[in-house]
PDB file of N, CA and C in Angstrom:
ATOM      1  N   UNK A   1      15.020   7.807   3.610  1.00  0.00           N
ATOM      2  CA  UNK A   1      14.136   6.904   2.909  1.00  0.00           C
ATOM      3  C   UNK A   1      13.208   7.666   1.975  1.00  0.00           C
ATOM      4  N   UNK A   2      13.068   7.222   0.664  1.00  0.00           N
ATOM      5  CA  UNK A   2      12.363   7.591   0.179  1.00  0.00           C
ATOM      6  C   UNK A   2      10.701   7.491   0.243  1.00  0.00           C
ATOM      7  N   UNK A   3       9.735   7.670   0.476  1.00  0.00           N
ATOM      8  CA  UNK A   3       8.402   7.344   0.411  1.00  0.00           C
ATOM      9  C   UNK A   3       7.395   7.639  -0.683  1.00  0.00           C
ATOM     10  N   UNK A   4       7.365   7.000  -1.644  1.00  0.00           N
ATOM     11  CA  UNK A   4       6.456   6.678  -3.092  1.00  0.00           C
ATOM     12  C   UNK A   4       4.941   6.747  -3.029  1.00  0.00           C
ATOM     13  N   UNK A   5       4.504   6.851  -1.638  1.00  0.00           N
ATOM     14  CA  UNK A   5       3.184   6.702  -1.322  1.00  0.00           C
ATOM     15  C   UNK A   5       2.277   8.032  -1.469  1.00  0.00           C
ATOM     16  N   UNK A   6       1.475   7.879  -2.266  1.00  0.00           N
ATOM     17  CA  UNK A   6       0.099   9.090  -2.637  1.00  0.00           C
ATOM     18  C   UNK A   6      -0.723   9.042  -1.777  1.00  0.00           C
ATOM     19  N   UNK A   7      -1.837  10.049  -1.696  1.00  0.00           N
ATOM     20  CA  UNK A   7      -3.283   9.253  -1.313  1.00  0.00           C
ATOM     21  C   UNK A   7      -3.738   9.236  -2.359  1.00  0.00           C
ATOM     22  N   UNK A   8      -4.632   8.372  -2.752  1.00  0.00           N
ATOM     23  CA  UNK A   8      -5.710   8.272  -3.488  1.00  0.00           C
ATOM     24  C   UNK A   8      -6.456   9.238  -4.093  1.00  0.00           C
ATOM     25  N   UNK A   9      -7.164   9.586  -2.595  1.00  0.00           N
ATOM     26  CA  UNK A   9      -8.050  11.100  -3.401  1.00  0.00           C
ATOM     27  C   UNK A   9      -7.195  12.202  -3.372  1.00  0.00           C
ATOM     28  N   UNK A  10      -6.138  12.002  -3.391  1.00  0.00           N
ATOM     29  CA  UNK A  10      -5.633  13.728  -3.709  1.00  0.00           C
ATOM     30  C   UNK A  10      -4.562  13.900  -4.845  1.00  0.00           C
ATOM     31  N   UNK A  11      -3.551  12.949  -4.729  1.00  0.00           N
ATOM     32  CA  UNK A  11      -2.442  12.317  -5.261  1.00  0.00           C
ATOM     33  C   UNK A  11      -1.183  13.484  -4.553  1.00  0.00           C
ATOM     34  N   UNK A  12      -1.765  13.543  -3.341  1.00  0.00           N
ATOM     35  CA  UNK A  12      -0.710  14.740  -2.573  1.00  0.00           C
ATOM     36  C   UNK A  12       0.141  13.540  -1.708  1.00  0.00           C
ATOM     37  N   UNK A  13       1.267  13.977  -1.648  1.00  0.00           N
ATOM     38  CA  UNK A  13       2.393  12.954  -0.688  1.00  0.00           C
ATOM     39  C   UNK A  13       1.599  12.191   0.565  1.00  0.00           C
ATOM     40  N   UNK A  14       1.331  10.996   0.771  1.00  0.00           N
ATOM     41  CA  UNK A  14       0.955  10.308   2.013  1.00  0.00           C
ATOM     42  C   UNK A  14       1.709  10.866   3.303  1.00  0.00           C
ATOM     43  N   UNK A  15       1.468  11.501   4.348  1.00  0.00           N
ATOM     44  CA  UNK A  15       1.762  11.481   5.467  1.00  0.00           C
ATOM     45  C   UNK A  15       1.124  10.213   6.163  1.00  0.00           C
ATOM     46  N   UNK A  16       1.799   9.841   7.162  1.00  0.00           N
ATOM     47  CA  UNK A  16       0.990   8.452   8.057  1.00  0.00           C
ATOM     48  C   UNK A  16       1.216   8.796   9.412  1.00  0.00           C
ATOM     49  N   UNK A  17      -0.506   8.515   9.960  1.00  0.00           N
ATOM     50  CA  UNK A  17      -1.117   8.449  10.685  1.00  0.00           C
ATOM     51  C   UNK A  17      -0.600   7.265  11.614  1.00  0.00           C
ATOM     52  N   UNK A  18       0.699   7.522  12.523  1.00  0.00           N
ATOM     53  CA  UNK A  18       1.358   5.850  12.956  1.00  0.00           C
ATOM     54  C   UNK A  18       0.794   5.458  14.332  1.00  0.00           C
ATOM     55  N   UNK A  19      -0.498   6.624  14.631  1.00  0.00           N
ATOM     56  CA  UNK A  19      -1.205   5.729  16.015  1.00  0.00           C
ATOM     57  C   UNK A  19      -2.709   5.377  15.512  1.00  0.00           C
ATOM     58  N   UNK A  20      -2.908   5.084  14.063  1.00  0.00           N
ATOM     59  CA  UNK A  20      -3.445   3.707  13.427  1.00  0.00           C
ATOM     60  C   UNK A  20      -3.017   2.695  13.434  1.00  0.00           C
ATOM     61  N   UNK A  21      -3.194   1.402  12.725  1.00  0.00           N
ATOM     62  CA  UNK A  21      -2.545   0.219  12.820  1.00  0.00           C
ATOM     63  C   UNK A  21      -2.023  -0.145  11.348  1.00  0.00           C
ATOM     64  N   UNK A  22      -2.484   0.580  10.568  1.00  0.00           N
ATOM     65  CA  UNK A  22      -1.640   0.533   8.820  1.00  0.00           C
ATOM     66  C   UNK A  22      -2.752   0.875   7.875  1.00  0.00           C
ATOM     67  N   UNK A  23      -2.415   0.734   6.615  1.00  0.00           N
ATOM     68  CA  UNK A  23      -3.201   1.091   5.558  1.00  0.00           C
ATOM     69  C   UNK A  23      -3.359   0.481   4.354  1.00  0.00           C
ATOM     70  N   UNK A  24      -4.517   0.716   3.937  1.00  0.00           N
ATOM     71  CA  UNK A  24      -4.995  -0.054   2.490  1.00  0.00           C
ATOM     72  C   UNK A  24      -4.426   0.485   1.240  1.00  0.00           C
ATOM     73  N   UNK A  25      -3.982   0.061   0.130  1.00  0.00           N
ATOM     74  CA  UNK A  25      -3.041   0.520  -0.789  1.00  0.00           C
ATOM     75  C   UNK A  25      -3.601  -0.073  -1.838  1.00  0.00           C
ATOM     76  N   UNK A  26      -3.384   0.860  -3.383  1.00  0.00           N
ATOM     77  CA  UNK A  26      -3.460   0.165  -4.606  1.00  0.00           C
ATOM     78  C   UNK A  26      -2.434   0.506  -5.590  1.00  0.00           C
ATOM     79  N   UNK A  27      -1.717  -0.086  -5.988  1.00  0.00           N
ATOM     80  CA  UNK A  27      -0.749   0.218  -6.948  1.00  0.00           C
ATOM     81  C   UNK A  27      -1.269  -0.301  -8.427  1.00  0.00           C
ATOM     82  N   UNK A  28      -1.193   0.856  -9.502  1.00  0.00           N
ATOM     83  CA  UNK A  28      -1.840   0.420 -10.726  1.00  0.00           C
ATOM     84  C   UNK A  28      -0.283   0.314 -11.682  1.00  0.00           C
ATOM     85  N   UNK A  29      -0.191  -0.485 -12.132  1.00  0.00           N
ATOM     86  CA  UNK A  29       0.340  -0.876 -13.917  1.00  0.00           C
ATOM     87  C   UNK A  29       0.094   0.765 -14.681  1.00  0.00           C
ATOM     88  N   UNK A  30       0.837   1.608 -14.688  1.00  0.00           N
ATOM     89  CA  UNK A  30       0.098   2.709 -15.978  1.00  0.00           C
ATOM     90  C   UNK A  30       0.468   2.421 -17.189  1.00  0.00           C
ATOM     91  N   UNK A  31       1.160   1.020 -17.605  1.00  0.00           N
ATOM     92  CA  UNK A  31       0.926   0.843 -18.769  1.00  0.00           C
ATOM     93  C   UNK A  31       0.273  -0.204 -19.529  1.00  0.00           C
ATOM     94  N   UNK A  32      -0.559  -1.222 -18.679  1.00  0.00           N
ATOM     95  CA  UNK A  32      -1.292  -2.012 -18.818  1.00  0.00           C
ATOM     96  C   UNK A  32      -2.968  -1.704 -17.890  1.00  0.00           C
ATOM     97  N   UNK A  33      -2.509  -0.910 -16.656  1.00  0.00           N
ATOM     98  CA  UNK A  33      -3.591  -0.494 -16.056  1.00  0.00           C
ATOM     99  C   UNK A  33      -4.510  -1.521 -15.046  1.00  0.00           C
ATOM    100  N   UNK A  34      -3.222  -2.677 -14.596  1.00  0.00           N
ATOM    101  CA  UNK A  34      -3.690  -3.858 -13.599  1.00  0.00           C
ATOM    102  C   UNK A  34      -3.359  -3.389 -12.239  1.00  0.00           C
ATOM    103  N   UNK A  35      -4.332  -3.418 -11.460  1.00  0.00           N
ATOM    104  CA  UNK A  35      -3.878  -3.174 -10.354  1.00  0.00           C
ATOM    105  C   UNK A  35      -4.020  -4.134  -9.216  1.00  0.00           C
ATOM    106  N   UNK A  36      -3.168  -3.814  -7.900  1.00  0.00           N
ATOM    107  CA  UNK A  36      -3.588  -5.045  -7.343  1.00  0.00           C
ATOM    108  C   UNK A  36      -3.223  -4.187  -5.619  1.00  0.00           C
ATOM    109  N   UNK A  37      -4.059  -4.433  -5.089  1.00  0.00           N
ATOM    110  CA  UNK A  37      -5.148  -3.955  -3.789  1.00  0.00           C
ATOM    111  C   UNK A  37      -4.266  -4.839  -2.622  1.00  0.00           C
ATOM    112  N   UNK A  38      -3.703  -4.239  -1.704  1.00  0.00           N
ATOM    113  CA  UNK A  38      -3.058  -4.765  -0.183  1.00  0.00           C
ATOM    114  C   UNK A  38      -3.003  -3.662   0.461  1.00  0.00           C
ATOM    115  N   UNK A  39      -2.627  -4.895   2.218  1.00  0.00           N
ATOM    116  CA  UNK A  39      -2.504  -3.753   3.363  1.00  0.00           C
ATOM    117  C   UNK A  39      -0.690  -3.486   3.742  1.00  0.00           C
ATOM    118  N   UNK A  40      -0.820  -2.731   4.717  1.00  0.00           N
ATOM    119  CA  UNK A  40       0.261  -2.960   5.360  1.00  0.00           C
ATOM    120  C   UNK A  40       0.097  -2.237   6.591  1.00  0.00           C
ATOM    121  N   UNK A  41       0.618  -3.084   7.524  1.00  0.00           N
ATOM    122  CA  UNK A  41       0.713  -2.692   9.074  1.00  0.00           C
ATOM    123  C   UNK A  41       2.001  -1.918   9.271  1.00  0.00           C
ATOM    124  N   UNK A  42       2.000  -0.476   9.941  1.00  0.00           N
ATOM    125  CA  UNK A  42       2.666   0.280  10.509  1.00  0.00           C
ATOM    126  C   UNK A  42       4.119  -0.564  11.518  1.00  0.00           C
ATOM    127  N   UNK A  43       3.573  -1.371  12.468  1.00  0.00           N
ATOM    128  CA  UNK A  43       4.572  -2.009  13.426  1.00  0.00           C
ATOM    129  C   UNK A  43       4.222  -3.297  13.503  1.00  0.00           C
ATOM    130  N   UNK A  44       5.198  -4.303  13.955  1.00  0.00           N
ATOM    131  CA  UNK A  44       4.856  -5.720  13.902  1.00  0.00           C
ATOM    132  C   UNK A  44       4.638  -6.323  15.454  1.00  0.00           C
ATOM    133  N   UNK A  45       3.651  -7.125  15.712  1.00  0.00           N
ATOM    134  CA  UNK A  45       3.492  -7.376  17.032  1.00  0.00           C
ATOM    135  C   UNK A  45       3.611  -6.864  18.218  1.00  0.00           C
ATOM    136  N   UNK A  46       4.043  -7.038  19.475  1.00  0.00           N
ATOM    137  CA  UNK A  46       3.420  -6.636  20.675  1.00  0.00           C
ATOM    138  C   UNK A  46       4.758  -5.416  21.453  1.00  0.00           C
ATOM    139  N   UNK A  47       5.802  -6.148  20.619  1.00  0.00           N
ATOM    140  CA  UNK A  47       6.996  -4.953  20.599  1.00  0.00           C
ATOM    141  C   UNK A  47       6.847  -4.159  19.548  1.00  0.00           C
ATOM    142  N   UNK A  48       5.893  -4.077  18.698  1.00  0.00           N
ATOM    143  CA  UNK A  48       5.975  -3.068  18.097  1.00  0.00           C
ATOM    144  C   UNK A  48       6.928  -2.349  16.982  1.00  0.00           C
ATOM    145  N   UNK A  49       7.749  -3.371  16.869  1.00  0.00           N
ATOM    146  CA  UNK A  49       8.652  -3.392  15.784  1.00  0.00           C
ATOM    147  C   UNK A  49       8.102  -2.350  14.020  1.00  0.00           C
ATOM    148  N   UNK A  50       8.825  -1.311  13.850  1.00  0.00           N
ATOM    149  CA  UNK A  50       8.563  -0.680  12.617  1.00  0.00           C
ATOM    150  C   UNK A  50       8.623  -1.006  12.000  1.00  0.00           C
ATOM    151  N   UNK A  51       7.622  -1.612  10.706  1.00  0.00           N
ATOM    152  CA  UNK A  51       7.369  -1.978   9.702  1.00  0.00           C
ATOM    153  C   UNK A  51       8.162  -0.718   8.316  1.00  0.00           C
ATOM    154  N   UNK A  52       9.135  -1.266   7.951  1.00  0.00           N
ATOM    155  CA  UNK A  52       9.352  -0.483   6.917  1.00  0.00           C
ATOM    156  C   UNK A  52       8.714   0.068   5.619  1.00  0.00           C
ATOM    157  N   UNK A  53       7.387   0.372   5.789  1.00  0.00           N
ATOM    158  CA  UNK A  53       6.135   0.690   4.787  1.00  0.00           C
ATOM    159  C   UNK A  53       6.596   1.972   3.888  1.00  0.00           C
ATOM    160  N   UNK A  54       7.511   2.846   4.376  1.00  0.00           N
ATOM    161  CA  UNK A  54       7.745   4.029   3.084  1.00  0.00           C
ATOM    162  C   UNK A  54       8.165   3.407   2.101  1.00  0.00           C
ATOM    163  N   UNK A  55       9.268   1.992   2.000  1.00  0.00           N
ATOM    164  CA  UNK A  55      10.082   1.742   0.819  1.00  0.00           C
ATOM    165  C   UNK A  55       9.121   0.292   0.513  1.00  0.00           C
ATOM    166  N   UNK A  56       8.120   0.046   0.623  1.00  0.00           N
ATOM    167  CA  UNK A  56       7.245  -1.124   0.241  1.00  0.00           C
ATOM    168  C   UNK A  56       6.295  -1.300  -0.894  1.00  0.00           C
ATOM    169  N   UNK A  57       7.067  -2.162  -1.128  1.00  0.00           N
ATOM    170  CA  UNK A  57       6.410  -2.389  -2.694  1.00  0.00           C
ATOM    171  C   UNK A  57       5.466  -3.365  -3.264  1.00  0.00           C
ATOM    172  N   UNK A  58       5.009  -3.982  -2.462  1.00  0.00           N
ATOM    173  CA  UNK A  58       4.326  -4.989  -2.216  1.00  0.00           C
ATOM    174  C   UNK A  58       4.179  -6.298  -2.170  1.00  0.00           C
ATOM    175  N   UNK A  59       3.871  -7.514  -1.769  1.00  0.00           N
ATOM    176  CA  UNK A  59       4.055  -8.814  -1.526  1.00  0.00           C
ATOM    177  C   UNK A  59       3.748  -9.522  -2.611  1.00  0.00           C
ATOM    178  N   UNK A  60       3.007  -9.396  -3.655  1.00  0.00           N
ATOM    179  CA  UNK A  60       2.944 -10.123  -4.927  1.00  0.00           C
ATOM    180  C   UNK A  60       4.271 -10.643  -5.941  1.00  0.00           C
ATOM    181  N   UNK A  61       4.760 -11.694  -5.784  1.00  0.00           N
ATOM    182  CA  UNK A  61       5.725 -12.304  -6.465  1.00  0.00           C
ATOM    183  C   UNK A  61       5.772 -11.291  -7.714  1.00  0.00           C
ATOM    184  N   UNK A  62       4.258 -11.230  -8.418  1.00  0.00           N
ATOM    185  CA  UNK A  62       4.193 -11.009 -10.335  1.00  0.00           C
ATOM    186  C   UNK A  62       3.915  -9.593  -9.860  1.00  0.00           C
ATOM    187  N   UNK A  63       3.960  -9.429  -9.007  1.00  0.00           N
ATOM    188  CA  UNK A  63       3.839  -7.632  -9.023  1.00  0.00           C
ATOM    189  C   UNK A  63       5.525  -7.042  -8.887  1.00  0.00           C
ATOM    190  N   UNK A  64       5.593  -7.867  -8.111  1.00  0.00           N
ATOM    191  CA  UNK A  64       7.558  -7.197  -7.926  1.00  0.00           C
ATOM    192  C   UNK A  64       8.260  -7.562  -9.230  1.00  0.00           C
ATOM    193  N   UNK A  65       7.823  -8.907 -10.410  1.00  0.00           N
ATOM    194  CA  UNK A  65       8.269  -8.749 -10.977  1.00  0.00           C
ATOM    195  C   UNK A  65       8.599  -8.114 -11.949  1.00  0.00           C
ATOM    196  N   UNK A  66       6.983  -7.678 -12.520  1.00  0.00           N
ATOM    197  CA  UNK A  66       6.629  -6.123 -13.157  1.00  0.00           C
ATOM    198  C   UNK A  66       7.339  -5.079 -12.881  1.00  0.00           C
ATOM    199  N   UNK A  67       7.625  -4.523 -11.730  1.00  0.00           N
ATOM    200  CA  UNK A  67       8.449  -3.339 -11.394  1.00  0.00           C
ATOM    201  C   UNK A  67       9.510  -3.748 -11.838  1.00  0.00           C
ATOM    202  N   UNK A  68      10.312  -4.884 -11.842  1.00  0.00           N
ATOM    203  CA  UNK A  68      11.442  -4.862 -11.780  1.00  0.00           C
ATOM    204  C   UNK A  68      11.849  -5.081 -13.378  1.00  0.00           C
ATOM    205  N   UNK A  69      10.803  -5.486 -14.433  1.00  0.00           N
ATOM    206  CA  UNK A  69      10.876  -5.533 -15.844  1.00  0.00           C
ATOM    207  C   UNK A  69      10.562  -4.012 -16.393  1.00  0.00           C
ATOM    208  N   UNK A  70       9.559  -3.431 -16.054  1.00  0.00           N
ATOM    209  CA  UNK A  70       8.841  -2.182 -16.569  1.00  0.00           C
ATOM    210  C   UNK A  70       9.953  -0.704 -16.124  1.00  0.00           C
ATOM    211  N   UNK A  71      10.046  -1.049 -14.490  1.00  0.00           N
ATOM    212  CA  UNK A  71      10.487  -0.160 -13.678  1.00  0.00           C
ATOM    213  C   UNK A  71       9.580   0.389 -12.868  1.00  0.00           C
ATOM    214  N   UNK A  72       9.753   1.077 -11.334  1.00  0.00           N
ATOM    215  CA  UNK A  72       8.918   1.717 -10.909  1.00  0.00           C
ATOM    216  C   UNK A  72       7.933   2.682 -11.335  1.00  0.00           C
ATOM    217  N   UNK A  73       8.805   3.501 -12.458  1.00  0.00           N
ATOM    218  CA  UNK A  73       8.473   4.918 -12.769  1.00  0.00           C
ATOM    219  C   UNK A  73       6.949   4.482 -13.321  1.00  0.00           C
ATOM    220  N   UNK A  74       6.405   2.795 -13.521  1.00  0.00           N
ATOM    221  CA  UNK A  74       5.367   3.325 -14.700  1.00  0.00           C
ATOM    222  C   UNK A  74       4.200   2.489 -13.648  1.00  0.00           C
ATOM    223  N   UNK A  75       4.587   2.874 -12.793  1.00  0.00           N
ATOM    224  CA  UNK A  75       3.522   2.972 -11.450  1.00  0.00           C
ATOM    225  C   UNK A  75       3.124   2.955 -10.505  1.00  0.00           C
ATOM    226  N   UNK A  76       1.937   3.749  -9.878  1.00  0.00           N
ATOM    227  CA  UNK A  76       1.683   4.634  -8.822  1.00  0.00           C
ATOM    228  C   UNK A  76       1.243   3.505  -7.476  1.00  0.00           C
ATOM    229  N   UNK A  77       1.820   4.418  -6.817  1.00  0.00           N
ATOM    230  CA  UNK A  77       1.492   3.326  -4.967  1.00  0.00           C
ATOM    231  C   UNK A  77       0.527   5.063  -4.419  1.00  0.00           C
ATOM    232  N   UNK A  78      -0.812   4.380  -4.383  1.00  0.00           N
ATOM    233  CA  UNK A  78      -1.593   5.243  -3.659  1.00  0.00           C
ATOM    234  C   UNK A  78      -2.349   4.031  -2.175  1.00  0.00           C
ATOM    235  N   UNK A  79      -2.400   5.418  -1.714  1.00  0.00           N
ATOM    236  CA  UNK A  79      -2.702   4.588  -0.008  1.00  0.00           C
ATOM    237  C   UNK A  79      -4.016   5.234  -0.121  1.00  0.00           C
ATOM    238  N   UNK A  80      -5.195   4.442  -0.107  1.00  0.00           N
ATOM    239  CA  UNK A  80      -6.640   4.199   0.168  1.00  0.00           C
ATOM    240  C   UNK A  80      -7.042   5.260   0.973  1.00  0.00           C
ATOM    241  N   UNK A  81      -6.564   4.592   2.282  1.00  0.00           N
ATOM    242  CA  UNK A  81      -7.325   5.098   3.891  1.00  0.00           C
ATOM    243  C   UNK A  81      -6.431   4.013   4.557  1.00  0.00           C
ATOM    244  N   UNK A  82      -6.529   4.881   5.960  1.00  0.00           N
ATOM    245  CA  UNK A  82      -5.817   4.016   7.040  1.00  0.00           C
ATOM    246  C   UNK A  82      -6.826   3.731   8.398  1.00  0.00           C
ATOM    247  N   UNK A  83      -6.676   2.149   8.810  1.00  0.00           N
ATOM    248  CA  UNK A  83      -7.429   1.839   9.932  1.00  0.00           C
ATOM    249  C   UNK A  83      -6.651   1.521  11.398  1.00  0.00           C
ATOM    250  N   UNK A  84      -7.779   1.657  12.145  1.00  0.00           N
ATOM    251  CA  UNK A  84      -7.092   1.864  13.537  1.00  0.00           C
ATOM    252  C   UNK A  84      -6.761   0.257  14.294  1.00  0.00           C
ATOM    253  N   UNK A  85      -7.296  -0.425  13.433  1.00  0.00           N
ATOM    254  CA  UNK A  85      -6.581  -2.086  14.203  1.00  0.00           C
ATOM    255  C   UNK A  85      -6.812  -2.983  13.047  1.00  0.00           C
ATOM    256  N   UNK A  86      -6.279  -4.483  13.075  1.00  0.00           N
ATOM    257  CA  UNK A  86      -6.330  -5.508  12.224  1.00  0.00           C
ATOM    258  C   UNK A  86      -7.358  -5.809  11.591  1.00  0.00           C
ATOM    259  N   UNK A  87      -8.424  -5.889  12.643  1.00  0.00           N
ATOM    260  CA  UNK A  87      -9.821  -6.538  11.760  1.00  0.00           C
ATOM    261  C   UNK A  87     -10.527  -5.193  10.869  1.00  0.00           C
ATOM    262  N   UNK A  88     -10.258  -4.232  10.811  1.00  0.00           N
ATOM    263  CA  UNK A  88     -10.661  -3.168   9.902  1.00  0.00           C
ATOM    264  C   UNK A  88      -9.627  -3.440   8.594  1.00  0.00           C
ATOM    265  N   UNK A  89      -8.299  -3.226   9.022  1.00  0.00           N
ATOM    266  CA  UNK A  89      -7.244  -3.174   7.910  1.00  0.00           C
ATOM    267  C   UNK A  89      -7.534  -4.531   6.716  1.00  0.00           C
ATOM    268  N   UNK A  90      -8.120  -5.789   7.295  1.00  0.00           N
ATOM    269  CA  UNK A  90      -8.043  -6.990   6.668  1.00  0.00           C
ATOM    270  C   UNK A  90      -9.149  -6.886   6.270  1.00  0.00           C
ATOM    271  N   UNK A  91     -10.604  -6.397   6.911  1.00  0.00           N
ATOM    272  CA  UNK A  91     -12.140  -6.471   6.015  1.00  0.00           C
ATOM    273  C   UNK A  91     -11.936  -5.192   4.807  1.00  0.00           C
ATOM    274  N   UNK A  92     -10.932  -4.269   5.058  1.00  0.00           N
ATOM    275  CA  UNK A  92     -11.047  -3.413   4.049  1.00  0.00           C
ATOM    276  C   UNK A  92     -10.313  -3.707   2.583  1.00  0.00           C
ATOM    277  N   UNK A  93      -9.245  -4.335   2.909  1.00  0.00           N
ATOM    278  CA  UNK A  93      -8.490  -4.604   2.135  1.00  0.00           C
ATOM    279  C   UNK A  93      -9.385  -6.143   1.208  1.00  0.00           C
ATOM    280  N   UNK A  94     -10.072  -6.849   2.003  1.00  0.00           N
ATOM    281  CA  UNK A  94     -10.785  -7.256   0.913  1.00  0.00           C
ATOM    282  C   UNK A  94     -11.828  -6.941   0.172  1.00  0.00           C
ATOM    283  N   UNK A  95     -12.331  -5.820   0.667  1.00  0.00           N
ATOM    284  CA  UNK A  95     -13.613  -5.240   0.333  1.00  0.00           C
ATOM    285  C   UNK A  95     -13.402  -4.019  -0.633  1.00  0.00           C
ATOM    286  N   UNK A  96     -11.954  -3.499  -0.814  1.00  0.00           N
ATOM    287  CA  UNK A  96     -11.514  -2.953  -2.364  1.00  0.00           C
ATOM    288  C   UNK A  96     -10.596  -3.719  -3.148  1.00  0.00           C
ATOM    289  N   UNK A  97     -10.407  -4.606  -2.745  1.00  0.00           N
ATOM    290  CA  UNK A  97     -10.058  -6.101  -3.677  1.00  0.00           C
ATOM    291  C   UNK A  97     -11.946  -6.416  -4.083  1.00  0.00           C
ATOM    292  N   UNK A  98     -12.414  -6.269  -3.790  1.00  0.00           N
ATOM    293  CA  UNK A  98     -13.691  -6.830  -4.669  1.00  0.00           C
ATOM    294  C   UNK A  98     -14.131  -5.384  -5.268  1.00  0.00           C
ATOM    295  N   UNK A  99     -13.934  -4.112  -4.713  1.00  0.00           N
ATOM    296  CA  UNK A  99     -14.956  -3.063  -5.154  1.00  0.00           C
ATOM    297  C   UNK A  99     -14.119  -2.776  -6.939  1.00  0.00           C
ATOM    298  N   UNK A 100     -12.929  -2.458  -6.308  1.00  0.00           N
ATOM    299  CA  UNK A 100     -11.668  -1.996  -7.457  1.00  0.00           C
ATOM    300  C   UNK A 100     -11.143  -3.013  -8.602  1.00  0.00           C
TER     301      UNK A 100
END
């Protein structure tokens, strides 16, 4: 699998932290420069099911469609920070949806 994911402050390859509960992400447009701010959880429910997050591109209808008109190449998936359960992952993720 490939994994597309940066961090933020470094723009060095994301390693993940998978005894957190997932991470906050921003993927920018580099040729319009829109970006748009989500989470994603590591495993799904109580079995724990692996969330396929290296190859994830995000849940926005008009965002997937962009990639798929522009292409990936013309922009970046950086991962924020990662939190250790739901109610962090969801107050953060709206709280750089308002900062960003």
């Amino acid at each position: 699998m490939v994994n597309h994911w940066v961090r933020y402050d470094t723009g060095k390859p994301f390693e993940a932290n998978l005894e957190k509960f997932g991470f906050v992400y921003i993927i920018t447009n580099t040729k319009s420069g829109k970006a748009y701010v989500g989470c994603k959880q590591y495993f799904l429910g109580k079995s724990k099911k692996k969330m396929k997050w290296e190859t994830y591109i995000g849940s926005s209808k008009y965002l997937k469609a962009d990639i798929e008109k522009i292409g990936k190449k013309h922009f970046t998936f950086e991962v924020i920070a990662e939190y250790k359960n739901k109610r962090s992952l969801r107050y953060y993720e709206a709280y750089y949806q308002i900062k960003c």
